[in-house]
N, C-alpha and C. Protein backbone atom coordinates (compact mmCIF):
# COMPACT_ATOMS: atom_id res chain seq x y z
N UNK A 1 142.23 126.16 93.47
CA UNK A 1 141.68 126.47 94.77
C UNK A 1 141.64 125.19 95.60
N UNK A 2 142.21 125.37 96.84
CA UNK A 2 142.14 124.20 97.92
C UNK A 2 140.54 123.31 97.89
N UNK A 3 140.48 122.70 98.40
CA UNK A 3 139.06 122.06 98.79
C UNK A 3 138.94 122.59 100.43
N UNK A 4 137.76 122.57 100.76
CA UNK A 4 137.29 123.37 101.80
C UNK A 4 137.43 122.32 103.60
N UNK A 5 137.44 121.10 103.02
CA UNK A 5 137.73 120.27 103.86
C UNK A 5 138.99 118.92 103.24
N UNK A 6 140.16 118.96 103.41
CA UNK A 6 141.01 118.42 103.20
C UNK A 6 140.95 116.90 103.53
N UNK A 7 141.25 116.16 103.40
CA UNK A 7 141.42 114.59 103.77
C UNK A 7 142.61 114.30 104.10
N UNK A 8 143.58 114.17 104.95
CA UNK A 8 144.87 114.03 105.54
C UNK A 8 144.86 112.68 104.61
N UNK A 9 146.24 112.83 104.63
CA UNK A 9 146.66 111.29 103.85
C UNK A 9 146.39 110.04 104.61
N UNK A 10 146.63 110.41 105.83
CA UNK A 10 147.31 109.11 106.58
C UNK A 10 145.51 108.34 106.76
N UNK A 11 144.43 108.87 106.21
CA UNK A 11 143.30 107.90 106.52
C UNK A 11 142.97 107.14 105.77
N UNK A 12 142.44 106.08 106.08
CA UNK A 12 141.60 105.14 104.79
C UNK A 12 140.36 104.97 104.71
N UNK A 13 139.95 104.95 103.32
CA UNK A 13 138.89 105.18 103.02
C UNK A 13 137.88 103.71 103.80
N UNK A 14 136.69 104.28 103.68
CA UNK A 14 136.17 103.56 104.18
C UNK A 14 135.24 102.49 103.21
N UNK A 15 135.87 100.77 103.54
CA UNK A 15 135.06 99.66 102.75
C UNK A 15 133.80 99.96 102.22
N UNK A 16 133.14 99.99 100.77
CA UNK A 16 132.39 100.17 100.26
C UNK A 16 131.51 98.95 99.92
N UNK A 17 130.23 98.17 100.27
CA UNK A 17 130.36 97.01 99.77
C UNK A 17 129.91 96.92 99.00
N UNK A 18 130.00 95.90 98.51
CA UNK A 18 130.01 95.17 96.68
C UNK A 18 127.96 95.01 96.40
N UNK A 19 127.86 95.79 95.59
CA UNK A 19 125.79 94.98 95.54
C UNK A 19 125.63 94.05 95.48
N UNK A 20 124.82 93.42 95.75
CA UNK A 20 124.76 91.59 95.83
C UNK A 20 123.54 91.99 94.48
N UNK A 21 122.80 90.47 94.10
CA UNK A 21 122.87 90.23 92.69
C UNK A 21 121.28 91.04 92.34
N UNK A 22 120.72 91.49 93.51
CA UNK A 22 119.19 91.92 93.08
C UNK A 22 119.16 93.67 93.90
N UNK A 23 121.00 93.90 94.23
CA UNK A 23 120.76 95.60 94.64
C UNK A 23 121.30 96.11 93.67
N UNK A 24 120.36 97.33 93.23
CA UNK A 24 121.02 98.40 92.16
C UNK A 24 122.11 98.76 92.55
N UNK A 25 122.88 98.93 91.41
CA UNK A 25 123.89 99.73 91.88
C UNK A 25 124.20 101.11 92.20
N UNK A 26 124.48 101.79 92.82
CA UNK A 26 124.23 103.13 93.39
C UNK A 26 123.58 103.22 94.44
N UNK A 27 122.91 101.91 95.07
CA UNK A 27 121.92 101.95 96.43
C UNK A 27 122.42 101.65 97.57
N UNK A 28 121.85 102.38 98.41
CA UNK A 28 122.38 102.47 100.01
C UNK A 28 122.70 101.14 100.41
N UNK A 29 123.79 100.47 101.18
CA UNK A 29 123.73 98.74 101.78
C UNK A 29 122.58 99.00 102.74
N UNK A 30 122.01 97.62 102.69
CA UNK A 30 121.50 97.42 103.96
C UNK A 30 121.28 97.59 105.24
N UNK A 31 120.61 97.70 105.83
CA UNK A 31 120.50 97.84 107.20
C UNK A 31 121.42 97.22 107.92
N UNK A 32 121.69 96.77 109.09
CA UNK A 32 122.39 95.88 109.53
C UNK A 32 120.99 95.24 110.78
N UNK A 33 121.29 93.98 110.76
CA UNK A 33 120.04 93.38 111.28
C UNK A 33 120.85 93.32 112.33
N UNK A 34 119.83 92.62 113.77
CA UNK A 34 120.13 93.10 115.00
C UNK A 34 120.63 91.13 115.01
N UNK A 35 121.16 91.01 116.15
CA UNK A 35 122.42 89.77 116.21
C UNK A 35 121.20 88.56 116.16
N UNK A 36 120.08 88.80 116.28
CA UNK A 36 119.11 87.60 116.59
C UNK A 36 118.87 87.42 115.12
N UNK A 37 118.74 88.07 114.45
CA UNK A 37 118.78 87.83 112.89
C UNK A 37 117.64 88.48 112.49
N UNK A 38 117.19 88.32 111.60
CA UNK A 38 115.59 88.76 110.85
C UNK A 38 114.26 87.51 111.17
N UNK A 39 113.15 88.53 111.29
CA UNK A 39 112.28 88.20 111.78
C UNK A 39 111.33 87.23 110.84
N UNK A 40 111.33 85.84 111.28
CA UNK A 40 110.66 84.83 109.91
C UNK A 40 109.38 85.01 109.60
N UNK A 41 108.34 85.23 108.61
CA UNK A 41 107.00 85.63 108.44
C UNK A 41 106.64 84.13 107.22
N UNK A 42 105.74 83.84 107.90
CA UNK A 42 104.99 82.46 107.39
C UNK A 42 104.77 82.73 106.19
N UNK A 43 104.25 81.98 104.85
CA UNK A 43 103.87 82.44 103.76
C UNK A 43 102.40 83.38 103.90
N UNK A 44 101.20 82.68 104.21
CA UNK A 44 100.34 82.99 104.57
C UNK A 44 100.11 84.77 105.07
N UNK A 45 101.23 85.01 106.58
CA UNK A 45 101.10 86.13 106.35
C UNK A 45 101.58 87.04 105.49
N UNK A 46 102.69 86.85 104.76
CA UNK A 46 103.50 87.66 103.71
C UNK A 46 102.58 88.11 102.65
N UNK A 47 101.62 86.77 102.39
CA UNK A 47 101.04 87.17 101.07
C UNK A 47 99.42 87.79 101.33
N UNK A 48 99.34 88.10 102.39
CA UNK A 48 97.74 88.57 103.31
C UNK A 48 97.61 90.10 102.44
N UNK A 49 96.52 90.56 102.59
CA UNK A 49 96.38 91.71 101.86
C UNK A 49 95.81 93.10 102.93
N UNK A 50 97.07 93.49 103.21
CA UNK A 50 96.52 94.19 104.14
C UNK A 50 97.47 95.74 103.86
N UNK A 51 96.32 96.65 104.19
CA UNK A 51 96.39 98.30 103.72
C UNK A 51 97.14 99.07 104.65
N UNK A 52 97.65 99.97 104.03
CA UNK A 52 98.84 100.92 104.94
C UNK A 52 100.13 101.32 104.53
N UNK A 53 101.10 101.54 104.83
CA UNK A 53 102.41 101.25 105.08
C UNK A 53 102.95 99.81 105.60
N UNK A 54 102.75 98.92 104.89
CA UNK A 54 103.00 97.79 105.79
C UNK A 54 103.81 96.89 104.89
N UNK A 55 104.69 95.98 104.79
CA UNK A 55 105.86 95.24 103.90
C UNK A 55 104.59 94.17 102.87
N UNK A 56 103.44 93.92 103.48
CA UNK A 56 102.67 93.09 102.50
C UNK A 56 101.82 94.18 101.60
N UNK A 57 101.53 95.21 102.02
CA UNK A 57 101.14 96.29 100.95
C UNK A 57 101.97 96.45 100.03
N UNK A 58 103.49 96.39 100.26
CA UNK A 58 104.09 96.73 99.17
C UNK A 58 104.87 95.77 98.14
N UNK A 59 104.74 94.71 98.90
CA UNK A 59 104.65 93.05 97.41
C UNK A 59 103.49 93.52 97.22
N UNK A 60 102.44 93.46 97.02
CA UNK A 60 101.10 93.53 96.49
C UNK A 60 101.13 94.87 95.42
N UNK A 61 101.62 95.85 96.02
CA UNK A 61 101.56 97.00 94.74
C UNK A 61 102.53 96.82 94.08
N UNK A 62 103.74 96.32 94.40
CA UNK A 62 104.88 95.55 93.27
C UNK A 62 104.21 94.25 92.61
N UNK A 63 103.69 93.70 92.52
CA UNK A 63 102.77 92.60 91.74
C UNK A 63 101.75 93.22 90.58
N UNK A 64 100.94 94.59 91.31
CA UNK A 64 100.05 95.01 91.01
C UNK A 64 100.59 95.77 89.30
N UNK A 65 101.41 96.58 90.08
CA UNK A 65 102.30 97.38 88.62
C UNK A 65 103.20 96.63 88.30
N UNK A 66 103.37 95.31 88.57
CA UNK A 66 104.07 94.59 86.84
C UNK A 66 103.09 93.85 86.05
N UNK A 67 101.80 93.75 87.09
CA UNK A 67 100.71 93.06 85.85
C UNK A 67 100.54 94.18 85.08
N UNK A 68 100.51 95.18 85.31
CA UNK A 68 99.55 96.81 84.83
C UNK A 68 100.99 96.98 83.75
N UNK A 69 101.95 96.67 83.97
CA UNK A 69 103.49 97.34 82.80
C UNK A 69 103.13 96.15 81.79
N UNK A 70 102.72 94.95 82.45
CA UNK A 70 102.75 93.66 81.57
C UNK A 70 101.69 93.97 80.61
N UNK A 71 100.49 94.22 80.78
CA UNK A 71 99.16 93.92 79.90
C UNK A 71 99.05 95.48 79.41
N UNK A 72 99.73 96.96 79.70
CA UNK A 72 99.91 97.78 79.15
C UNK A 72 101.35 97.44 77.65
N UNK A 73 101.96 96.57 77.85
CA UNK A 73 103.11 96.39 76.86
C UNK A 73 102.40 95.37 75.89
N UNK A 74 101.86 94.37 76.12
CA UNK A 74 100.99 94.00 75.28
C UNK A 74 100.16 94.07 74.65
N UNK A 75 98.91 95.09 74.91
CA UNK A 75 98.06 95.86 74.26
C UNK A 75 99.06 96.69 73.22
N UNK A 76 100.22 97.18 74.03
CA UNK A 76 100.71 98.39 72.38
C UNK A 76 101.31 97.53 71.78
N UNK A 77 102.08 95.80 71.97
CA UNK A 77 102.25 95.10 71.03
C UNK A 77 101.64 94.70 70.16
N UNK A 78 100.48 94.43 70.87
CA UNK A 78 99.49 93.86 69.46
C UNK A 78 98.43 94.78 68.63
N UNK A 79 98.20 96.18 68.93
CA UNK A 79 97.85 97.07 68.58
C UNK A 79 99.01 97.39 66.74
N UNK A 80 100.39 97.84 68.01
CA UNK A 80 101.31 97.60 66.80
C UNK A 80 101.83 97.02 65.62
N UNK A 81 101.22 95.50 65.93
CA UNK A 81 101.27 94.25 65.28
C UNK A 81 99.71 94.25 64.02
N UNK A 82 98.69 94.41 64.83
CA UNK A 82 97.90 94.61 63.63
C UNK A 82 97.46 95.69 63.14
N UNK A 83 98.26 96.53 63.45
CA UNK A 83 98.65 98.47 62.32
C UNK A 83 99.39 97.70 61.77
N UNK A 84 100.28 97.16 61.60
CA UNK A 84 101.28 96.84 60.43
C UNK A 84 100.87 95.92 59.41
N UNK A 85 99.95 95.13 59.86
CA UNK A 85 99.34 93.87 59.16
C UNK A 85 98.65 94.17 57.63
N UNK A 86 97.90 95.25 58.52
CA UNK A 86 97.19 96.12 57.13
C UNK A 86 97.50 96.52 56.02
């Protein structure tokens, strides 16, 4: 059976780009930033703790749940470690 929308030969596909070293693979590229470039944020405010939808809420809950994966993997390590000891 045909396909329902054909692709003429004569087109080319369109450049896919390559993930750079910290994008999954399978994930959307980037945005494209506007010609003035991206907007610089001091340390101070980056690391401020402030609630919402907001880019410093979400380093903070990415910090939050790798301490919480970290000290949850260690408790069942050493739990594990002295069940076996016995």
């Amino acid at each position: 059976m045909a396909p329902a929308n054909p692709v003429p030969y004569e087109s080319t596909p369109e450049p896919t780009p390559t993930p750079s070293a910290g994008m999954p693979v399978g994930a959307a590229p980037p945005a494209v930033v506007s010609s003035s470039g991206p907007e610089l944020v001091s340390q101070e405010e980056l690391n401020s703790w402030r609630r919402g939808f907001t880019p410093q809420a979400e380093i903070w809950n990415g910090r939050l749940a790798m301490l919480g994966l970290s000290v949850g993997l260690t408790v069942l390590l050493v739990a594990r470690l002295t069940a076996h000891a016995n």
